[in-house]
C-alpha atoms as a PDB file:
ATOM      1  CA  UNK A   1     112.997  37.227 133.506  1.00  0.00           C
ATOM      2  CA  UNK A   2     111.302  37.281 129.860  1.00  0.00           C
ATOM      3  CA  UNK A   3     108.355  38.760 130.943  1.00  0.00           C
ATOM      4  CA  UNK A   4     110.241  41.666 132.621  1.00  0.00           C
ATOM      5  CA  UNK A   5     110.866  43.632 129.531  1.00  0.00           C
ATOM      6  CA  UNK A   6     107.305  43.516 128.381  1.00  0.00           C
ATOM      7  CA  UNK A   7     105.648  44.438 131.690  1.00  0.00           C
ATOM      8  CA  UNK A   8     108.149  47.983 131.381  1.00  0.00           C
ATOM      9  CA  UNK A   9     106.657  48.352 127.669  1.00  0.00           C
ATOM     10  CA  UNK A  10     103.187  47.485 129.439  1.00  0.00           C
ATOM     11  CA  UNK A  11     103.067  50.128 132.258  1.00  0.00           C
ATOM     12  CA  UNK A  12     105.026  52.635 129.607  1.00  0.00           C
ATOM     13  CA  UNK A  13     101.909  51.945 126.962  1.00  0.00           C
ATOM     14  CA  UNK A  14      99.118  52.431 130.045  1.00  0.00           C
ATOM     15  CA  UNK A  15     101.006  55.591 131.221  1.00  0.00           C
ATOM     16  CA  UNK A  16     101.429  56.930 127.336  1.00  0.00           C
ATOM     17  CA  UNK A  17      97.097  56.117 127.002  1.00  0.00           C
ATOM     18  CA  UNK A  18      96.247  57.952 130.994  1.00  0.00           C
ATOM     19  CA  UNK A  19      98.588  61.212 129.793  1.00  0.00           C
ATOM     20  CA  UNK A  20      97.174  61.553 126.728  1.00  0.00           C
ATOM     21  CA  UNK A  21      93.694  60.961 128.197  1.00  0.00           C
ATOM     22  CA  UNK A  22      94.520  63.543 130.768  1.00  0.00           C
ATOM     23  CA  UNK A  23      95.922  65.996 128.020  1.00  0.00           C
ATOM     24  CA  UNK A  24      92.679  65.157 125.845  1.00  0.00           C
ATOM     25  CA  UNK A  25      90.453  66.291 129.084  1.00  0.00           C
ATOM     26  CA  UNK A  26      91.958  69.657 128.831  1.00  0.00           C
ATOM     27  CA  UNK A  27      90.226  69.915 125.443  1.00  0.00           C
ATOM     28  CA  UNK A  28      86.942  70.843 127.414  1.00  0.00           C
ATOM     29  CA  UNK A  29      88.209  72.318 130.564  1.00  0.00           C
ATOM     30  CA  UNK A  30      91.065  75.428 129.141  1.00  0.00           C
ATOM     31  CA  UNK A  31      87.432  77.417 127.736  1.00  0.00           C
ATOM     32  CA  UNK A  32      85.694  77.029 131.376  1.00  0.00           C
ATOM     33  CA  UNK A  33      88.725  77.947 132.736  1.00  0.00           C
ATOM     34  CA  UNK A  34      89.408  80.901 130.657  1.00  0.00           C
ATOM     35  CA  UNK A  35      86.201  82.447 129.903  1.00  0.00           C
ATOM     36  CA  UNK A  36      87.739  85.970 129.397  1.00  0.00           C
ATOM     37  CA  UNK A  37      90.268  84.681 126.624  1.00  0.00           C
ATOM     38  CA  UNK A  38      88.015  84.410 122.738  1.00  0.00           C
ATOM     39  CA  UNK A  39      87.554  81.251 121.394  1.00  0.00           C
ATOM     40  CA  UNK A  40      90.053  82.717 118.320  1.00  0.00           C
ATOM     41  CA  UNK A  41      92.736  83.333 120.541  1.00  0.00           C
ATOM     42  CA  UNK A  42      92.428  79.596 122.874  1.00  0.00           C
ATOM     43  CA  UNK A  43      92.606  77.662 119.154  1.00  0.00           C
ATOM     44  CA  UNK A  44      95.613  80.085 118.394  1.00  0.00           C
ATOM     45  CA  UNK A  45      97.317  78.963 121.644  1.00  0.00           C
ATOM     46  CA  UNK A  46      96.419  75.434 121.050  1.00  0.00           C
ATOM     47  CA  UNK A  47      97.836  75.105 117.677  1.00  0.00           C
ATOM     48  CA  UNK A  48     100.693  77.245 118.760  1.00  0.00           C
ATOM     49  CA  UNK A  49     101.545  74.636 122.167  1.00  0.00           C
ATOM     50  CA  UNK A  50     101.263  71.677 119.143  1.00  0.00           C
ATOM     51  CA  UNK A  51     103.631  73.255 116.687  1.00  0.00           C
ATOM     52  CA  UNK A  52     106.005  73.592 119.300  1.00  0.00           C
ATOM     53  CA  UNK A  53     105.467  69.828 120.378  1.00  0.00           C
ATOM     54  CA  UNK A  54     105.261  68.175 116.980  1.00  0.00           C
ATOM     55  CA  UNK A  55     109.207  69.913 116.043  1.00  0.00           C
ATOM     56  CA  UNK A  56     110.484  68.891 119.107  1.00  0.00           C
ATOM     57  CA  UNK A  57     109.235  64.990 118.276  1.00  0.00           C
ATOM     58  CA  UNK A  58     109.720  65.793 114.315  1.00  0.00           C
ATOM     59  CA  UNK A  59     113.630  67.175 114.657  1.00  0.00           C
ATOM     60  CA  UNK A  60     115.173  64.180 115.257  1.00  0.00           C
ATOM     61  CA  UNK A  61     113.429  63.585 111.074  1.00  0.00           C
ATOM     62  CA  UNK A  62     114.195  66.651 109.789  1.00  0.00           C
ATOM     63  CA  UNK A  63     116.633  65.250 107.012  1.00  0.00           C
ATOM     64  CA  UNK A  64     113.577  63.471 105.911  1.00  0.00           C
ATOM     65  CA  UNK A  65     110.944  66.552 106.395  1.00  0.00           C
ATOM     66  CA  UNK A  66     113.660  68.180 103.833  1.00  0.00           C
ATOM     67  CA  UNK A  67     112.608  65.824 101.360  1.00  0.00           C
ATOM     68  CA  UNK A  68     108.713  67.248 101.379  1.00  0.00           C
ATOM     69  CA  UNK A  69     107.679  69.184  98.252  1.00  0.00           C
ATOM     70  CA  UNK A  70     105.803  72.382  98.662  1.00  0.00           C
ATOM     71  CA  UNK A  71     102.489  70.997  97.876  1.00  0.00           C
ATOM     72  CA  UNK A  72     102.949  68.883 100.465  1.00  0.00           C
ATOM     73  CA  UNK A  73     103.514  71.682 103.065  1.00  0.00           C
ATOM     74  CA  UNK A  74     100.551  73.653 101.881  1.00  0.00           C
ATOM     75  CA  UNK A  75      98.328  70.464 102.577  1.00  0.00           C
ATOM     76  CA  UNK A  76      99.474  70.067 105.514  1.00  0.00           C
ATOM     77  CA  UNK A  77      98.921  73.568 106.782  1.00  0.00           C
ATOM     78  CA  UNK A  78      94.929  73.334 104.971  1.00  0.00           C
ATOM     79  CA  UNK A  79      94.733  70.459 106.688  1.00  0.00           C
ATOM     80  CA  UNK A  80      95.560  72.008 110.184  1.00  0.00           C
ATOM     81  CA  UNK A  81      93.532  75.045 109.796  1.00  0.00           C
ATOM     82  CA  UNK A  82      90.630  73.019 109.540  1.00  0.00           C
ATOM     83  CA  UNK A  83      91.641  70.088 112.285  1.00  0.00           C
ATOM     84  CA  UNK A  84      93.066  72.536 114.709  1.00  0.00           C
ATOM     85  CA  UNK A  85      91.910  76.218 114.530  1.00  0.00           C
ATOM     86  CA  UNK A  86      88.458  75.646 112.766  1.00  0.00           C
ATOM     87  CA  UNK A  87      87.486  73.336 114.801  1.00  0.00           C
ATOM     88  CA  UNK A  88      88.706  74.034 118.241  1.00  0.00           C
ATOM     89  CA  UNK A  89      87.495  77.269 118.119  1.00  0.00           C
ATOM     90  CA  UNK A  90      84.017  76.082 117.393  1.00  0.00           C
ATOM     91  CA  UNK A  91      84.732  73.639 120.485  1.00  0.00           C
ATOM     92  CA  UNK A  92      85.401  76.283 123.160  1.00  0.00           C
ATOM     93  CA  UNK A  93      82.809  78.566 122.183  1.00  0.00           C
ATOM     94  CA  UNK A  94      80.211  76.011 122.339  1.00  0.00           C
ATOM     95  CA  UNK A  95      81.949  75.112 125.688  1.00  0.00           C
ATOM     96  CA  UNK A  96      81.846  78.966 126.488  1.00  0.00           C
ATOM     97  CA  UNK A  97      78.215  79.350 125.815  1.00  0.00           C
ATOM     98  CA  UNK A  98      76.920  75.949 127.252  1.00  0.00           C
ATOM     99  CA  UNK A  99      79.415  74.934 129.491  1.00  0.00           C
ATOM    100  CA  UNK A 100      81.881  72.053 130.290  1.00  0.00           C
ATOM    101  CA  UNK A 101      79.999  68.761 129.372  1.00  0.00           C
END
């Protein structure tokens, strides 16, 4: 029974890559979907639906998040303007104007 506990981590890993796939694939389909809603306001949503994710996984740290200097919460938030809003909202109105690839 060695093998047993490393075929669970197995099929846990493969179902951890297929739901993030699957989450990753709604990356192109939320603009098609929601044509109506501005590309603005879908990269607002987005970042708003990974905020709320990233303190759920992050609370069980937050003694350690305490520890982060100022400078290093400013960078962070630069760094998500550009990774999430800037650049998602570029993604859905491309995927607005030419459609789902």
């Amino acid at each position: 029974m060695a093998g047993a506990p490393q075929a669970d981590g197995l099929a846990a890993g493969v179902g951890c890559a297929l739901a993030a796939g699957l989450a990753w694939g709604l990356v192109f389909v939320a603009p098609a979907m929601l044509p109506e809603y501005p590309p603005a306001i879908l990269s607002s949503g987005r970042c708003v639906a990974f905020g709320l994710i990233a303190l759920a996984l992050a609370w069980p740290a937050r003694r350690h998040l305490a520890a982060l200097t100022r400078g290093d919460w400013i960078e962070a938030a630069r760094l998500s303007l550009v990774g999430n809003l800037l650049y998602y909202a570029l993604l859905a109105a491309a995927i607005q104007a030419a459609g789902v690839p």
